[in-house]
N, C-alpha and C. Protein backbone atom coordinates (compact mmCIF):
# COMPACT_ATOMS: atom_id res chain seq x y z
N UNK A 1 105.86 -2.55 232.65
CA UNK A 1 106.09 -1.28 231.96
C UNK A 1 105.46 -1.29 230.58
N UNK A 2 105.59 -2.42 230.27
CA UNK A 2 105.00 -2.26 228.81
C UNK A 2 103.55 -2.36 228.41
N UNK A 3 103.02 -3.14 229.40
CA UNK A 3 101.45 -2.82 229.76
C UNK A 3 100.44 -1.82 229.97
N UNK A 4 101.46 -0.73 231.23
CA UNK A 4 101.21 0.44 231.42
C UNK A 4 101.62 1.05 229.63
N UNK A 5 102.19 1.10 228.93
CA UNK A 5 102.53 1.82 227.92
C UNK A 5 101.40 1.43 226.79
N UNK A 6 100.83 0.59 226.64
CA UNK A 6 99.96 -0.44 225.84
C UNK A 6 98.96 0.50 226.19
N UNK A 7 98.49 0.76 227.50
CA UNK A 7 97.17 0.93 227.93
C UNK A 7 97.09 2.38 227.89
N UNK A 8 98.00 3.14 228.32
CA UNK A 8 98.27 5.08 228.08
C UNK A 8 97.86 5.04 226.73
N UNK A 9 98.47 3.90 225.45
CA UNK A 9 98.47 4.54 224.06
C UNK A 9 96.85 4.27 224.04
N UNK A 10 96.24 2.99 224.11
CA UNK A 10 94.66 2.96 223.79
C UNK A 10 94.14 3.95 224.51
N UNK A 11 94.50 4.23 225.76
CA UNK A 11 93.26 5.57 226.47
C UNK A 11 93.68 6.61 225.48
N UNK A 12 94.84 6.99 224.89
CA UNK A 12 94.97 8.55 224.04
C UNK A 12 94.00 8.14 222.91
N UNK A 13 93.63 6.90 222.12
CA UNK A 13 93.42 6.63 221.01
C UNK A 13 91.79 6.94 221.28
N UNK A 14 91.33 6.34 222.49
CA UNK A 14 90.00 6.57 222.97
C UNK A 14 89.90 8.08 223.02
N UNK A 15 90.75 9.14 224.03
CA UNK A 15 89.77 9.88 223.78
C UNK A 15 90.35 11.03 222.55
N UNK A 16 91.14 10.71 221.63
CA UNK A 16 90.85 10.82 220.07
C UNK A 16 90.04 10.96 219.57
N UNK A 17 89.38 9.61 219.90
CA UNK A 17 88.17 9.59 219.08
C UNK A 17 86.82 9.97 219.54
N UNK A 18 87.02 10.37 220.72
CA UNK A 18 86.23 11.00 221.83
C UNK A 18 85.94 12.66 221.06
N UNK A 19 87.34 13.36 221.11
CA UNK A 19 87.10 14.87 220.60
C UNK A 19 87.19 14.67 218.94
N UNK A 20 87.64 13.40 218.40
CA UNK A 20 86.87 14.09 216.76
C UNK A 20 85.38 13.85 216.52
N UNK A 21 85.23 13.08 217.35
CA UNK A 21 83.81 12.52 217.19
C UNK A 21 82.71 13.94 217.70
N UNK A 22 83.30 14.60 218.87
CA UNK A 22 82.32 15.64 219.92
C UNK A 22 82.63 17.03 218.44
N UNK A 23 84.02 17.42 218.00
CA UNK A 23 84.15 18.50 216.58
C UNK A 23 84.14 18.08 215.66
N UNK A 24 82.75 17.14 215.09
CA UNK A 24 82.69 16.67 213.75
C UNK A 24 81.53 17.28 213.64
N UNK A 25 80.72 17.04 215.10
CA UNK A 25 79.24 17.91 215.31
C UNK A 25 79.69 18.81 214.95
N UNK A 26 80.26 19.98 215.35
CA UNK A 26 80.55 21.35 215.88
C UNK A 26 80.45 21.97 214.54
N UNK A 27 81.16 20.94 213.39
CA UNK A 27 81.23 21.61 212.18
C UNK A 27 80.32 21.53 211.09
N UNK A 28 79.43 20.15 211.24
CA UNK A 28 78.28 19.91 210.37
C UNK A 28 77.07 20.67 210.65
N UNK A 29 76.99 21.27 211.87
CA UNK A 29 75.88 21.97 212.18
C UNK A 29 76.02 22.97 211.05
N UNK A 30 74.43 23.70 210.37
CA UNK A 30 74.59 24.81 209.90
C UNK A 30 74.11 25.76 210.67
N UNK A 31 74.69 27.42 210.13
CA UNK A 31 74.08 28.69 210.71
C UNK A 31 72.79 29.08 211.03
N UNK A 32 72.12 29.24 209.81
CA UNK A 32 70.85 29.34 209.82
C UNK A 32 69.93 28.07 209.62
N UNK A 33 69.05 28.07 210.53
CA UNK A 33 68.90 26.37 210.38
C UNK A 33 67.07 27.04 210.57
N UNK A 34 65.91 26.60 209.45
CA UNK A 34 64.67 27.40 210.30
C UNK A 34 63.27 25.98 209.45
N UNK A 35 62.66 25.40 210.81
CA UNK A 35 61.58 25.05 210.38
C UNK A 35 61.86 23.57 210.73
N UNK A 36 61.23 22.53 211.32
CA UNK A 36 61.08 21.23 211.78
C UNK A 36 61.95 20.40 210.91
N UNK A 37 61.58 20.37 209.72
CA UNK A 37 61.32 19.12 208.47
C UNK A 37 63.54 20.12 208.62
N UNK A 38 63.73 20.84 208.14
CA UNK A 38 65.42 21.03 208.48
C UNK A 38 66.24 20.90 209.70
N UNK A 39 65.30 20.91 210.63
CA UNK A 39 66.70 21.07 211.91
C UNK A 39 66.33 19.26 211.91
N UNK A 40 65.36 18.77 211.43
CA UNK A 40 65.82 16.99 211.49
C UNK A 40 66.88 16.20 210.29
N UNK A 41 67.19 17.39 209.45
CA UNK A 41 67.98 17.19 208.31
C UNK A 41 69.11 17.53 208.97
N UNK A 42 69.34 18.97 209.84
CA UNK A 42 70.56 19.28 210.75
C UNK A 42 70.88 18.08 211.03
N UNK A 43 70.39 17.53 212.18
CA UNK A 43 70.60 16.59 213.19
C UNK A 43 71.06 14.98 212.27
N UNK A 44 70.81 15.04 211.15
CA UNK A 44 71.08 13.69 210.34
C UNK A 44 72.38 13.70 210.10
N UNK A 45 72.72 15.19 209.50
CA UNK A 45 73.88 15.27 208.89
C UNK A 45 74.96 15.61 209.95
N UNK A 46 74.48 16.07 211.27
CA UNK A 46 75.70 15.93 212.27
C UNK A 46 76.17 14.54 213.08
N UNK A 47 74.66 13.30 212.83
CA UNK A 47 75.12 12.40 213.35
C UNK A 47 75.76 11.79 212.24
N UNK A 48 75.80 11.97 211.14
CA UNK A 48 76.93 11.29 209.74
C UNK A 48 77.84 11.91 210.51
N UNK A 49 78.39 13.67 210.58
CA UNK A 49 79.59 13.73 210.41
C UNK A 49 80.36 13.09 211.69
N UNK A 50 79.54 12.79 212.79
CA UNK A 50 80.19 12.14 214.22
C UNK A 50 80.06 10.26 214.16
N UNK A 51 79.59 10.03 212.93
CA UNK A 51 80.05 8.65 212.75
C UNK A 51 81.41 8.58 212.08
N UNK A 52 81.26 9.26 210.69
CA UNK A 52 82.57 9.71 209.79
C UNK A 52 83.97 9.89 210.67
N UNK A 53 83.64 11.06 211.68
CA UNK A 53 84.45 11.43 212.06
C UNK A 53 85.61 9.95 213.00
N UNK A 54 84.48 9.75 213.58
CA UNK A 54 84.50 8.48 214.62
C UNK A 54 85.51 6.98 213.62
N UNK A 55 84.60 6.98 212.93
CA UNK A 55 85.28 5.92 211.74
C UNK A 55 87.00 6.18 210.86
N UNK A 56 86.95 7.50 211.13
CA UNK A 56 88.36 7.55 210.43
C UNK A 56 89.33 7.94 212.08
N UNK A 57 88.48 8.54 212.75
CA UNK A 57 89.93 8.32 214.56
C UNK A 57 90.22 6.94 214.89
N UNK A 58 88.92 6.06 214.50
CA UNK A 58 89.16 4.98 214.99
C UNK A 58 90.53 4.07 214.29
N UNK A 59 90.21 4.45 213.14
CA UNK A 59 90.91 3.27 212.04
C UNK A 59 92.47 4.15 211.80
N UNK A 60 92.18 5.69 211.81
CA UNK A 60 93.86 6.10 212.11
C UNK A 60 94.74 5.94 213.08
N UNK A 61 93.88 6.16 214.08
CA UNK A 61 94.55 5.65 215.84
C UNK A 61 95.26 4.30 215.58
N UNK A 62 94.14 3.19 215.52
CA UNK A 62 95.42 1.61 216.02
C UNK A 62 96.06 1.46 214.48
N UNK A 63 95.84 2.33 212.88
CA UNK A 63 96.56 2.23 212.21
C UNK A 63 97.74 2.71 213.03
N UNK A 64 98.05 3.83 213.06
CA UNK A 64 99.41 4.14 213.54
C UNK A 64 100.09 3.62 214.74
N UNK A 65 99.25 3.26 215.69
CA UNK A 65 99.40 2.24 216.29
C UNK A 65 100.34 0.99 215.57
N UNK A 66 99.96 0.46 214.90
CA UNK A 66 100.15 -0.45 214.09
C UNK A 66 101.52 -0.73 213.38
N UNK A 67 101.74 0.75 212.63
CA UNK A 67 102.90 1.12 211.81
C UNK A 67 103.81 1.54 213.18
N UNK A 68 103.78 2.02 213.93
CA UNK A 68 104.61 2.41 215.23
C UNK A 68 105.26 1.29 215.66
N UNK A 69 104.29 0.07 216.02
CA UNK A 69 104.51 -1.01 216.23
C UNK A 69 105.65 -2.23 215.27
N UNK A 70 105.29 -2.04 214.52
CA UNK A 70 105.64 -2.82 213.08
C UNK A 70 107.33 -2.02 212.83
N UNK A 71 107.56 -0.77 212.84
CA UNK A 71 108.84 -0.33 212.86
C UNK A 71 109.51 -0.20 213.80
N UNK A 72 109.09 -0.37 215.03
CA UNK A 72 110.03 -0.80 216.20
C UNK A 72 110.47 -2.20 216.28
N UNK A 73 109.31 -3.40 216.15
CA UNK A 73 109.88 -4.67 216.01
C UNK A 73 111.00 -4.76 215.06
N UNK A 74 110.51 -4.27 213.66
CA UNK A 74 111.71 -4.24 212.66
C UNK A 74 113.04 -3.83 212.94
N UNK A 75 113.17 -2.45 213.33
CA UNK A 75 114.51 -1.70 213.76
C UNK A 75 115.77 -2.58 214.61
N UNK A 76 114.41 -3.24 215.55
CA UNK A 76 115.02 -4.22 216.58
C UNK A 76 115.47 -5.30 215.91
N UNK A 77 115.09 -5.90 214.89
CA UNK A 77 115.22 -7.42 213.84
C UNK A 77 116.91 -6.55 213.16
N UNK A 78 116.57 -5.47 213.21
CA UNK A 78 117.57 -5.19 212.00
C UNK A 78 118.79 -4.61 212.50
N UNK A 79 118.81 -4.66 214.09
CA UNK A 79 119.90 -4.21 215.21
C UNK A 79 120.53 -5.65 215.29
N UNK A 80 119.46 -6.45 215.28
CA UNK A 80 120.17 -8.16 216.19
C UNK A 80 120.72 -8.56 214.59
N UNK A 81 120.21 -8.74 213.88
CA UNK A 81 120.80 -9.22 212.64
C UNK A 81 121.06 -8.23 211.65
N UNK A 82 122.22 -7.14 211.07
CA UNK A 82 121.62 -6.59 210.28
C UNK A 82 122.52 -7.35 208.22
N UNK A 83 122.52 -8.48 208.61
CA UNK A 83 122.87 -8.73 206.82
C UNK A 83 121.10 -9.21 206.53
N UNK A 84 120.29 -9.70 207.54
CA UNK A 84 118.90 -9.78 206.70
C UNK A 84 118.32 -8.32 206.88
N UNK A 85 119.00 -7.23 206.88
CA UNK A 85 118.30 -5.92 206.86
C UNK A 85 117.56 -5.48 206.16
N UNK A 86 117.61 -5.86 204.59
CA UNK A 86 117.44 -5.82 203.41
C UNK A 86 115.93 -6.81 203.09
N UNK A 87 116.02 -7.50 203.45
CA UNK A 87 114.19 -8.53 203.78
C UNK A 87 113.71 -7.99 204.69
N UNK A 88 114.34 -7.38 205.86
CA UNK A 88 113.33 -7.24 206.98
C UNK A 88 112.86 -6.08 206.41
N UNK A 89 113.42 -4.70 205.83
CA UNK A 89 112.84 -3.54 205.85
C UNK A 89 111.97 -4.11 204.24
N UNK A 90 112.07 -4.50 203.70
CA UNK A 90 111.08 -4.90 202.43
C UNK A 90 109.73 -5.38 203.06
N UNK A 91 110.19 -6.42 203.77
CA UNK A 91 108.47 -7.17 204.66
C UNK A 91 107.69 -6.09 205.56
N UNK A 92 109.01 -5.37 205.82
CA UNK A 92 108.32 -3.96 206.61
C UNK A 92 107.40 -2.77 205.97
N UNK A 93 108.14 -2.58 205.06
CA UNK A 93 107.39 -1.86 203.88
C UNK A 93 106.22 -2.36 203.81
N UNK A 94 106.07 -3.32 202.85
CA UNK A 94 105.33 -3.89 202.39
C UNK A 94 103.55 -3.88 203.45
N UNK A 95 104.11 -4.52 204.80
CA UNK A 95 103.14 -4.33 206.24
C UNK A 95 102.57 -3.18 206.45
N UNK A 96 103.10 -1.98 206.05
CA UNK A 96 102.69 -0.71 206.32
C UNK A 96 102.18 0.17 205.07
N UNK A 97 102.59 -0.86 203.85
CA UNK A 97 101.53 -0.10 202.66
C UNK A 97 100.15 -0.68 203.31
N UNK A 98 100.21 -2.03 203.65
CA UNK A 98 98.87 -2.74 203.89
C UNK A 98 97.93 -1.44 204.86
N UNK A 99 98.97 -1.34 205.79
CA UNK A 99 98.14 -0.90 206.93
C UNK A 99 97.22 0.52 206.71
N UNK A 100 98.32 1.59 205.67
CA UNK A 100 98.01 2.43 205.30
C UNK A 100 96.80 2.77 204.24
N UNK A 101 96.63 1.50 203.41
CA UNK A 101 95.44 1.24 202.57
C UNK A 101 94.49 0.98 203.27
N UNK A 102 94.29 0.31 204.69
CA UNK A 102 93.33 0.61 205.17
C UNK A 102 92.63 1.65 205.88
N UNK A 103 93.78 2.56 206.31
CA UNK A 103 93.09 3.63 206.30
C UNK A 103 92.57 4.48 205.55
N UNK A 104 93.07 4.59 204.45
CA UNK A 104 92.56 5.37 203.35
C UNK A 104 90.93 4.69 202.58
N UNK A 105 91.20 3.16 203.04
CA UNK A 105 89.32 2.62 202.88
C UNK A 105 88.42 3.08 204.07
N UNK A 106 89.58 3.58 204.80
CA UNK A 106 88.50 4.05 206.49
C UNK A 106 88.02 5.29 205.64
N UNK A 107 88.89 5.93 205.22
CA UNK A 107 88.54 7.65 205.23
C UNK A 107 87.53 7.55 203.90
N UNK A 108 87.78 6.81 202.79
CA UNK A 108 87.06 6.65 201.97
C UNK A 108 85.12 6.71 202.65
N UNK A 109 85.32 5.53 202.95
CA UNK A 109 84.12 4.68 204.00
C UNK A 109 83.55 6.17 204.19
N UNK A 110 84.03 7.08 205.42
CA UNK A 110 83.41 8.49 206.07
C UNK A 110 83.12 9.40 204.83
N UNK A 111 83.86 9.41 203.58
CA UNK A 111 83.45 10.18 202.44
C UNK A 111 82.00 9.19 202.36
N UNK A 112 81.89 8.72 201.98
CA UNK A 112 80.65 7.69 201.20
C UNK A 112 79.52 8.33 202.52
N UNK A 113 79.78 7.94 203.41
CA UNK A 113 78.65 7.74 204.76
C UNK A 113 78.36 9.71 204.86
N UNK A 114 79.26 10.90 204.14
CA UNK A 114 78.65 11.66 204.72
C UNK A 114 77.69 12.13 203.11
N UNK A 115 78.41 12.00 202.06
CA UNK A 115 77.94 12.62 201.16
C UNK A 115 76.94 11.84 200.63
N UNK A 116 76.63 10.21 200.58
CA UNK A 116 75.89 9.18 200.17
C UNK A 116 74.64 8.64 200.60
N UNK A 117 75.02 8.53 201.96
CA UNK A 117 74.07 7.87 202.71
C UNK A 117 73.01 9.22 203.34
């Protein structure tokens, strides 16, 4: 059961990143687009925004993944024992600022890669 549950959450996370990746195009395209030397400037800036896009589903998906994970083990630590309740939810904390800073270097990362690169 828990395998099957493991494997449902990565296929949702896949195709996540499947449709932000396919409406990252959708939105970087511009309206009026006229003349060679621009629609290859189009096409640059829609494959940034479908990397960007791609780079922050990826890294939010098994983040939350992650934090989902991390507060169920805890809850459970803090059902079987709860006088260490008080360390466990601190170490817990603490695990999920981590996790959360990396996403915010993910989303950073897709700022840099669309406006920079």
């Amino acid at each position: 059961m828990n395998k099957k549950r493991t494997a449902l959450i990565l296929a949702l996370a896949l195709v996540l990143v499947l449709a932000f990746g396919c409406l990252s195009g959708v939105f970087a395209a511009e309206a009026d687009v006229s003349g060679a030397a621009e629609s290859a400037e189009s096409k640059t800036i829609s494959a940034k925004a479908i990397a960007a896009g791609a780079v922050v589903a990826v890294v939010a998906s098994v983040g939350g993944i992650g934090m989902a994970l991390s507060i169920r083990k805890s809850t459970e630590s803090m059902a079987r024992q709860p006088e260490a309740s008080g360390k466990i939810n601190s170490a817990m904390m603490l695990g999920l600022v981590f996790i959360e800073t990396t996403i915010i270097y993910a989303l950073i990362v897709a700022i840099l890669i669309i406006f920079v690169l």
